[in-house]
N, C-alpha and C. Protein backbone atom coordinates (compact mmCIF):
# COMPACT_ATOMS: atom_id res chain seq x y z
N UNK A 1 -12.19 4.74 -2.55
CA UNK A 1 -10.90 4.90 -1.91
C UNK A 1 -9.89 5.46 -2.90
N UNK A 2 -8.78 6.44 -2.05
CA UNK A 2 -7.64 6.91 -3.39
C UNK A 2 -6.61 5.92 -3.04
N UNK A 3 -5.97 5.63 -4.09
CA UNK A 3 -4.38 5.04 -3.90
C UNK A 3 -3.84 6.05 -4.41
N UNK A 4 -2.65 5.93 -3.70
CA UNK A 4 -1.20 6.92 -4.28
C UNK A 4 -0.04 6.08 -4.63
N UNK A 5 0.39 6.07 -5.69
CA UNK A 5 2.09 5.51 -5.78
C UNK A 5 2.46 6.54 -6.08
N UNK A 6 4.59 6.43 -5.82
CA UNK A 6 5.36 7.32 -5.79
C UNK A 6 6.25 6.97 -6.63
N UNK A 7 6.81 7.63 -7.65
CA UNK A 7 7.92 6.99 -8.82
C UNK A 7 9.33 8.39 -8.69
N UNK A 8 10.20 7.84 -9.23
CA UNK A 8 11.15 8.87 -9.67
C UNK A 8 12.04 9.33 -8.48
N UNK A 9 12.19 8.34 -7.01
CA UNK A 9 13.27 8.44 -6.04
C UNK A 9 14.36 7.96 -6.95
N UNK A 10 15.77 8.30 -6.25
CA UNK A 10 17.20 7.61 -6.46
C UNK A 10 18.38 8.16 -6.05
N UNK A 11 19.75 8.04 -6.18
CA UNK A 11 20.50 8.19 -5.78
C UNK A 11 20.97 9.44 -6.77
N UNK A 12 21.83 10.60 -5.87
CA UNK A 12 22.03 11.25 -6.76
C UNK A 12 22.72 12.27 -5.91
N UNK A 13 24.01 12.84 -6.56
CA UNK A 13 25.36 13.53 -6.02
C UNK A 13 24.49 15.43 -5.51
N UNK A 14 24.82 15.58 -4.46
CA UNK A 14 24.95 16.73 -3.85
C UNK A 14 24.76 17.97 -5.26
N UNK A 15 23.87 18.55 -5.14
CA UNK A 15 23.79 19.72 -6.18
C UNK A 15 22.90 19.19 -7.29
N UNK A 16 22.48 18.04 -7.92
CA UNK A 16 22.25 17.45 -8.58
C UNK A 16 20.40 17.82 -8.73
N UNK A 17 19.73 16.86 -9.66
CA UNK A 17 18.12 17.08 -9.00
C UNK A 17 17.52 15.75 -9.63
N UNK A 18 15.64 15.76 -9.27
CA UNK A 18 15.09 14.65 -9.30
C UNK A 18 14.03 15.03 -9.37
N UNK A 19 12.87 14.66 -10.09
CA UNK A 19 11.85 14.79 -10.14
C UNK A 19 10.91 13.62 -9.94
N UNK A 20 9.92 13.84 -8.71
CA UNK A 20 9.17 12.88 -8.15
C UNK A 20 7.66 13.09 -9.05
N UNK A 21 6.86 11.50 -8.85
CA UNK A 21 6.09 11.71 -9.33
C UNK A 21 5.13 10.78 -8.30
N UNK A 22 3.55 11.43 -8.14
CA UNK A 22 2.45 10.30 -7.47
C UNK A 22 1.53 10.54 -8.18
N UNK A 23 1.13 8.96 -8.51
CA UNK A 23 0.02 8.52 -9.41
C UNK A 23 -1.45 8.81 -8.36
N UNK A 24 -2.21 8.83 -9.03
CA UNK A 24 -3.45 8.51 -7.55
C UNK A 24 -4.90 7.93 -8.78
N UNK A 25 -5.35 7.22 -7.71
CA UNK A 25 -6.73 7.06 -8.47
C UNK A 25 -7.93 7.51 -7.71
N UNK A 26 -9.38 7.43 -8.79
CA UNK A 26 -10.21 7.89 -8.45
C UNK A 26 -10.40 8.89 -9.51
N UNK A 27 -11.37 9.17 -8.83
CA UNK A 27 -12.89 10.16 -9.76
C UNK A 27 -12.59 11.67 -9.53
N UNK A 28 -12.18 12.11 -7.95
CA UNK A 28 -12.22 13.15 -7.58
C UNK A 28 -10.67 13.94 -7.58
N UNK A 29 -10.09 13.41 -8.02
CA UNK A 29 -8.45 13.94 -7.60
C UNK A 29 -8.28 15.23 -7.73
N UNK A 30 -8.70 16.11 -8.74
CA UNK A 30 -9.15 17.51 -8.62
C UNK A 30 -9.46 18.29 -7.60
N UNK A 31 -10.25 17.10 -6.59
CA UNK A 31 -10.86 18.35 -5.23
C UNK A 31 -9.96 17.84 -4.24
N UNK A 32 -8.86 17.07 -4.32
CA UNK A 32 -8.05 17.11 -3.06
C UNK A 32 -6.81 17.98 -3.38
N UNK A 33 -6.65 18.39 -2.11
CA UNK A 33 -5.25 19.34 -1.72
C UNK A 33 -3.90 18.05 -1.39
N UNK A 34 -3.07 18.51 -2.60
CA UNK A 34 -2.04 17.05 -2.57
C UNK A 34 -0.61 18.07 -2.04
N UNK A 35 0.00 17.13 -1.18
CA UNK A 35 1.06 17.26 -0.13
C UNK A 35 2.27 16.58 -0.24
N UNK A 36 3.79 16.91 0.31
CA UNK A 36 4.84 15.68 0.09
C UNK A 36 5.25 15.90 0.99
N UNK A 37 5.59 14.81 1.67
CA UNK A 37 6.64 15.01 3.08
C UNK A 37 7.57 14.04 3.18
N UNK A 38 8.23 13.95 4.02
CA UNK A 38 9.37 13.30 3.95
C UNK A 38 10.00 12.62 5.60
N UNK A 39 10.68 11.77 5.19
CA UNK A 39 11.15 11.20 7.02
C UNK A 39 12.44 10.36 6.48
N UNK A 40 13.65 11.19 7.56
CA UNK A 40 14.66 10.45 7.21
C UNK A 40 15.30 9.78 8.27
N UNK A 41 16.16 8.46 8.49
CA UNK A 41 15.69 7.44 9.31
C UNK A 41 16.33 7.97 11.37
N UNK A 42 15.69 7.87 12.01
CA UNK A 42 16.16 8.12 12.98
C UNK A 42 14.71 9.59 13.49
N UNK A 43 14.35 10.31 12.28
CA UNK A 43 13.71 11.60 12.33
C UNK A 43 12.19 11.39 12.61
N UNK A 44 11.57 12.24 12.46
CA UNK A 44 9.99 12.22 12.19
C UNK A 44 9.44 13.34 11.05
N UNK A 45 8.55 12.88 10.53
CA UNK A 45 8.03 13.04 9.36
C UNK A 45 7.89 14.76 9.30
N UNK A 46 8.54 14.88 8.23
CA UNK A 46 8.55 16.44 7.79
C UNK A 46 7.96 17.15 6.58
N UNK A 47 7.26 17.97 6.88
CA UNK A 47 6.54 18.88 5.33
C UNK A 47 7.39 19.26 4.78
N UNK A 48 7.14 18.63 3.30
CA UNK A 48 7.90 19.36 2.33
C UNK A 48 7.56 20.65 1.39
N UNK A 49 5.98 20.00 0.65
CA UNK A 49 5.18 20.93 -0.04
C UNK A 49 3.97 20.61 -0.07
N UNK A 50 2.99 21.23 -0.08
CA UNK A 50 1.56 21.50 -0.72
C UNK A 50 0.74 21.88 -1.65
N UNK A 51 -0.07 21.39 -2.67
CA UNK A 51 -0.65 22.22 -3.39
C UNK A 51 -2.26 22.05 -3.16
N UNK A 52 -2.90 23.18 -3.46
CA UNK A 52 -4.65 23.48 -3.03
C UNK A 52 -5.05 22.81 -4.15
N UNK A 53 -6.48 22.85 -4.01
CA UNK A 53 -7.35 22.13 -5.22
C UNK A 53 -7.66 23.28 -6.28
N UNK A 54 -8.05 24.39 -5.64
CA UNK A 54 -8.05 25.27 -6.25
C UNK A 54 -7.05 27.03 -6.25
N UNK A 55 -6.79 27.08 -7.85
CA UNK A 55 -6.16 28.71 -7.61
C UNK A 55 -4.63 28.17 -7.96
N UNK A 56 -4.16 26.43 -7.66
CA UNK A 56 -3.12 26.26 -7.43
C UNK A 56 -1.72 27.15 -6.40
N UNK A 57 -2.83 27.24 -5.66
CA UNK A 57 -1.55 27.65 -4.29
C UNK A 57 -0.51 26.79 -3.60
N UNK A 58 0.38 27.49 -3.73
CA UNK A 58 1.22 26.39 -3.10
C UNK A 58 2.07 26.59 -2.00
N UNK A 59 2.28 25.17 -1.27
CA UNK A 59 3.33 26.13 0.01
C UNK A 59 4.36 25.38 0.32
N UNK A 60 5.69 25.81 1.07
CA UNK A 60 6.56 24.88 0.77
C UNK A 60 7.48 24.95 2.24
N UNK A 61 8.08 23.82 2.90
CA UNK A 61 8.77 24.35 4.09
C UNK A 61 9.89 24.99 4.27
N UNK A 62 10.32 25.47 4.80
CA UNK A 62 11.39 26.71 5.09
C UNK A 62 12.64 25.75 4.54
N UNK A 63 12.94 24.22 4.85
CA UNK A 63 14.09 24.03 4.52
C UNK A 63 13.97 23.50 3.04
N UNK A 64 13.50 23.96 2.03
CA UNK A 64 13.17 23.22 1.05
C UNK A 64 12.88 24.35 0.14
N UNK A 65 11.94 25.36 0.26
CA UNK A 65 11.88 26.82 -0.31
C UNK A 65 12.57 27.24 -1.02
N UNK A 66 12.20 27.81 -2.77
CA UNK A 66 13.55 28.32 -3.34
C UNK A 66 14.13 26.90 -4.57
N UNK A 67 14.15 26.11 -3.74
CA UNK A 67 15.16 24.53 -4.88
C UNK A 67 13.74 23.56 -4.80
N UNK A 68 12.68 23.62 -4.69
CA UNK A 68 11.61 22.53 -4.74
C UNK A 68 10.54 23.53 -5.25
N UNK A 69 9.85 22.50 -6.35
CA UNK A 69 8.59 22.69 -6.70
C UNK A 69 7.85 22.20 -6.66
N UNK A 70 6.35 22.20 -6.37
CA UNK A 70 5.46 21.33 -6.54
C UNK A 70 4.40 21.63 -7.31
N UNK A 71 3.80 20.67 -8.48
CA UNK A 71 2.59 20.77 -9.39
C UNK A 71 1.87 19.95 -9.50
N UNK A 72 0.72 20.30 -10.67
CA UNK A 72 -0.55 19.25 -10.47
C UNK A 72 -0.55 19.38 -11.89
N UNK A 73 -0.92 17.73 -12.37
CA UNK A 73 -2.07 17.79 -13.85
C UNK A 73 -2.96 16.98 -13.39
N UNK A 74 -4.14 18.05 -13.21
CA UNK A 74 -5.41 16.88 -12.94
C UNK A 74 -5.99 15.99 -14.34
N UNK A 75 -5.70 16.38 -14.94
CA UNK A 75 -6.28 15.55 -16.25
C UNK A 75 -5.12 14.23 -15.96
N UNK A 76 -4.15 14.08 -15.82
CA UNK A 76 -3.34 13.00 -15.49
C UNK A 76 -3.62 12.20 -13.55
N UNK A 77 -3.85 12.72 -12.93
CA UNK A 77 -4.13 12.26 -11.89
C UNK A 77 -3.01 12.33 -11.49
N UNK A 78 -2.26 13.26 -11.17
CA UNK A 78 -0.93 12.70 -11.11
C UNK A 78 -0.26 14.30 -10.43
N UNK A 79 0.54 14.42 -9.01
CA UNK A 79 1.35 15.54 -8.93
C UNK A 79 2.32 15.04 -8.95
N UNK A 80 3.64 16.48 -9.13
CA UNK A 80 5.08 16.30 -9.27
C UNK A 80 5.93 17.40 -8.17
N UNK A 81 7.27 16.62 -8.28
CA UNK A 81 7.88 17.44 -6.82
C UNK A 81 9.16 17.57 -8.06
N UNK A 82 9.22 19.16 -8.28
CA UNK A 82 10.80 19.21 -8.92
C UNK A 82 11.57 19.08 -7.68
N UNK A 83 12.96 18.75 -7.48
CA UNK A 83 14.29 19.02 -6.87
C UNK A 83 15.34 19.50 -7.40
N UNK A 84 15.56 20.74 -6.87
CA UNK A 84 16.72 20.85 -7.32
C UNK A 84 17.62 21.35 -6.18
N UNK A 85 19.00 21.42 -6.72
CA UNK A 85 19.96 21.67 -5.86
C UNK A 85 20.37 21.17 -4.30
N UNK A 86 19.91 19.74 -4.86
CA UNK A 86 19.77 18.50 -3.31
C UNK A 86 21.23 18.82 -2.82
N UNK A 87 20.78 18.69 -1.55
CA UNK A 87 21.88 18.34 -0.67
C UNK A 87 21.49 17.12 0.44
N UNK A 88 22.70 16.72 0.80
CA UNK A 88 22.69 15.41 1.70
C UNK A 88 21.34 15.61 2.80
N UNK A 89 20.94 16.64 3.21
CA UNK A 89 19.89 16.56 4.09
C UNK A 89 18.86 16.30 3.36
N UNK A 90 18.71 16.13 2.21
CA UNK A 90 17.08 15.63 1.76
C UNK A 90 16.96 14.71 1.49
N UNK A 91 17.98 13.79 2.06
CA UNK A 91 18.00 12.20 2.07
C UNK A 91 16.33 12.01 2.97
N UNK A 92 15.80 10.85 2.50
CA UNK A 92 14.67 10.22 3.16
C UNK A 92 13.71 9.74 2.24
N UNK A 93 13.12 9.33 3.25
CA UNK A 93 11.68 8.47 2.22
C UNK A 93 10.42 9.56 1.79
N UNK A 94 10.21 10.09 0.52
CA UNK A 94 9.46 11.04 0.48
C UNK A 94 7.68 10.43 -0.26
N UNK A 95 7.20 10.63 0.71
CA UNK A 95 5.47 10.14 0.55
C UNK A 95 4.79 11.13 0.32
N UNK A 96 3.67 10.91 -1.00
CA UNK A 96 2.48 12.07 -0.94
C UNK A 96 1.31 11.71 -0.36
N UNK A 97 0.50 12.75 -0.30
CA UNK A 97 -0.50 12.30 0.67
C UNK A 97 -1.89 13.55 -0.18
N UNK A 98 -2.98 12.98 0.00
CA UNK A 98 -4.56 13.86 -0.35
C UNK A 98 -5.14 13.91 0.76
N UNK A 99 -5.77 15.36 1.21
CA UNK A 99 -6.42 15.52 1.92
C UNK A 99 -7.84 16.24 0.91
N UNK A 100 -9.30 16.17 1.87
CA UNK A 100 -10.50 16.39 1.03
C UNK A 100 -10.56 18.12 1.47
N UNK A 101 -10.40 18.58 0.92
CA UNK A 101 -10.29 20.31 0.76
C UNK A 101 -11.21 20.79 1.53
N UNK A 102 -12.93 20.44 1.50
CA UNK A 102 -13.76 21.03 2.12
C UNK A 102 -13.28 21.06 3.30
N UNK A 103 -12.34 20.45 4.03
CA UNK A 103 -12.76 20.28 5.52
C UNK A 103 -11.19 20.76 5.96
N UNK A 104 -10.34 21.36 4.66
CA UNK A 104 -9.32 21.71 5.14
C UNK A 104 -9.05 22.97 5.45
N UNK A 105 -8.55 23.68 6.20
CA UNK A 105 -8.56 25.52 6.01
C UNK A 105 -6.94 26.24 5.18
N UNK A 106 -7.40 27.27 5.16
CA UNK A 106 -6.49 27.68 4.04
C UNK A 106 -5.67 27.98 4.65
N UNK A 107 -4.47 27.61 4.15
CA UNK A 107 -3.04 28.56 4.54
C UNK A 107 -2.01 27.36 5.00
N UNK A 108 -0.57 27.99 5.33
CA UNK A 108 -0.01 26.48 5.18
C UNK A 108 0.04 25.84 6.64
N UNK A 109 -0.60 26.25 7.16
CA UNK A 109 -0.88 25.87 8.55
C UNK A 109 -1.48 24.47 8.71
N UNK A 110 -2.69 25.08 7.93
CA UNK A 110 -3.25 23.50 7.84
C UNK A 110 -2.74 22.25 6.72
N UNK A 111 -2.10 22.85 5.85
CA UNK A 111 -1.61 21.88 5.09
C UNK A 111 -0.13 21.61 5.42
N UNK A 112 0.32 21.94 6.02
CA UNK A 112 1.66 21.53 6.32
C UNK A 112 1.30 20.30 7.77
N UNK A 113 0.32 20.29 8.03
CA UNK A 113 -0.63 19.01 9.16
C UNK A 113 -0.68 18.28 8.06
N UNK A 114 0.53 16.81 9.06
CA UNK A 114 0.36 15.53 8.17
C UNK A 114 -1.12 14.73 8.91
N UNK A 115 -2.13 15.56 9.67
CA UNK A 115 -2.21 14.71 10.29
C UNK A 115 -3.96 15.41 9.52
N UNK A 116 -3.76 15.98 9.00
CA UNK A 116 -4.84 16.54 8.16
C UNK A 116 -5.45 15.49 6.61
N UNK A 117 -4.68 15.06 6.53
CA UNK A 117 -4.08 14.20 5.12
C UNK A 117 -5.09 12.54 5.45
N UNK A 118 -5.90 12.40 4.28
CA UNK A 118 -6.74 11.06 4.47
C UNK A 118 -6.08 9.95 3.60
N UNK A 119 -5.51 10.09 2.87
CA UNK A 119 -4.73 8.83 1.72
C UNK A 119 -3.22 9.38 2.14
N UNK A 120 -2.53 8.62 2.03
CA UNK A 120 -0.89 8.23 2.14
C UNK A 120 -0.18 6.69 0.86
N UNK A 121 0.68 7.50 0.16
CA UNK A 121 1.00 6.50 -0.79
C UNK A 121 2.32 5.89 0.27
N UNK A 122 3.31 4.66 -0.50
CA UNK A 122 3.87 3.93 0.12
C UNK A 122 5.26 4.68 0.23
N UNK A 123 5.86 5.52 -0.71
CA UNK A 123 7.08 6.71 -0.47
C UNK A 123 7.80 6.18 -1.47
N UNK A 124 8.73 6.66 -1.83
CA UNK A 124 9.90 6.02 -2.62
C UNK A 124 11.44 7.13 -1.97
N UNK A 125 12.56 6.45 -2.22
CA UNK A 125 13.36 6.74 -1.20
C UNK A 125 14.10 7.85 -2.19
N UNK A 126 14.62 8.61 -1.29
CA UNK A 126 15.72 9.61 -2.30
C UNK A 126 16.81 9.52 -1.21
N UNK A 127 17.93 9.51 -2.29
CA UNK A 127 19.67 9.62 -1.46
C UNK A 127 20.25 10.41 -1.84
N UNK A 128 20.49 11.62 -1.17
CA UNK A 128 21.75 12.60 -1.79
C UNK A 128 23.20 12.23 -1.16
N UNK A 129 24.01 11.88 -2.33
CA UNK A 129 25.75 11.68 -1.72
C UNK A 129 26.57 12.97 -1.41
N UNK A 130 27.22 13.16 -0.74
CA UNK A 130 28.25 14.27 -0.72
C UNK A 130 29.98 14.20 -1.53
C-alpha cells in the first residue's frame, strides 16, 4: 500500500507563495503519475497539477497555469507544488494523490480524473488573505 502525507500548507497574504510538499511510501513511487488537487469549502474537488512517471510531463489547470509548479525527486519519494502569486481563490484543502501509470492514458485528460487516482493523502490546508 502507498501512504501520502502533505506538509507546507498556511496562511499567507494575497501575492505571496508556498511550497507544498507529499511524502509517500513504498518501493514503486517512480512508476506512479503524482497529482494535486484541491477543494475549497462549499466546492468540489478541483485539478490543480500533474506529473507522469516518465519524461516528467506535466500538466496544470487553466486556473492555476503560469504561478504553479509541480515536481518530482524520486530518490526522495517525495513531490512538490511551487505557488506563487496566490490569490484568495486558492484558498482550500490541497491533497496529492498516485495513480499506477500502466493503466493511465496520456494527456491531461486522464490525469486531471480524480477519479483515476488509487492513493489519496489526508491534504493540508492553504489560506490566502486579501
Amino acid at each position: 500500500q502507498v501512504q501520502l502525507v502533505e506538509s507546507g500548507g498556511g496562511l499567507v497574504q494575497a501575492g505571496g507563495s508556498l511550497r507544498l510538499s507529499c511524502a509517500a511510501s513504498g518501493r514503486t513511487f517512480s512508476s506512479y503519475t503524482m497529482g494535486w488537487f484541491r477543494q475549497a469549502p462549499g466546492k468540489g474537488r478541483e485539478f490543480v497539477a500533474a506529473i507522469r512517471e516518465i519524461g516528467d510531463s506535466t500538466y496544470y489547470g487553466v486556473s492555476v497555469k503560469g504561478r504553479f509548479t509541480i515536481a518530482r525527486d524520486n530518490a526522495k519519494n517525495t513531490v512538490y507544488l511551487q505557488m506563487n502569486s496566490l490569490k484568495p481563490e486558492d484558498t482550500g484543502v490541497y491533497s496529492c494523490a498516485a495513480a499506477q501509470s500502466d493503466y493511465l492514458p496520456r494527456g491531461v485528460a486522464a490525469a486531471s480524473n480524480g477519479g483515476a487516482y488509487d492513493y489519496w493523502g489526508q491534504g493540508t490546508q492553504v489560506t490566502v488573505s486579501s
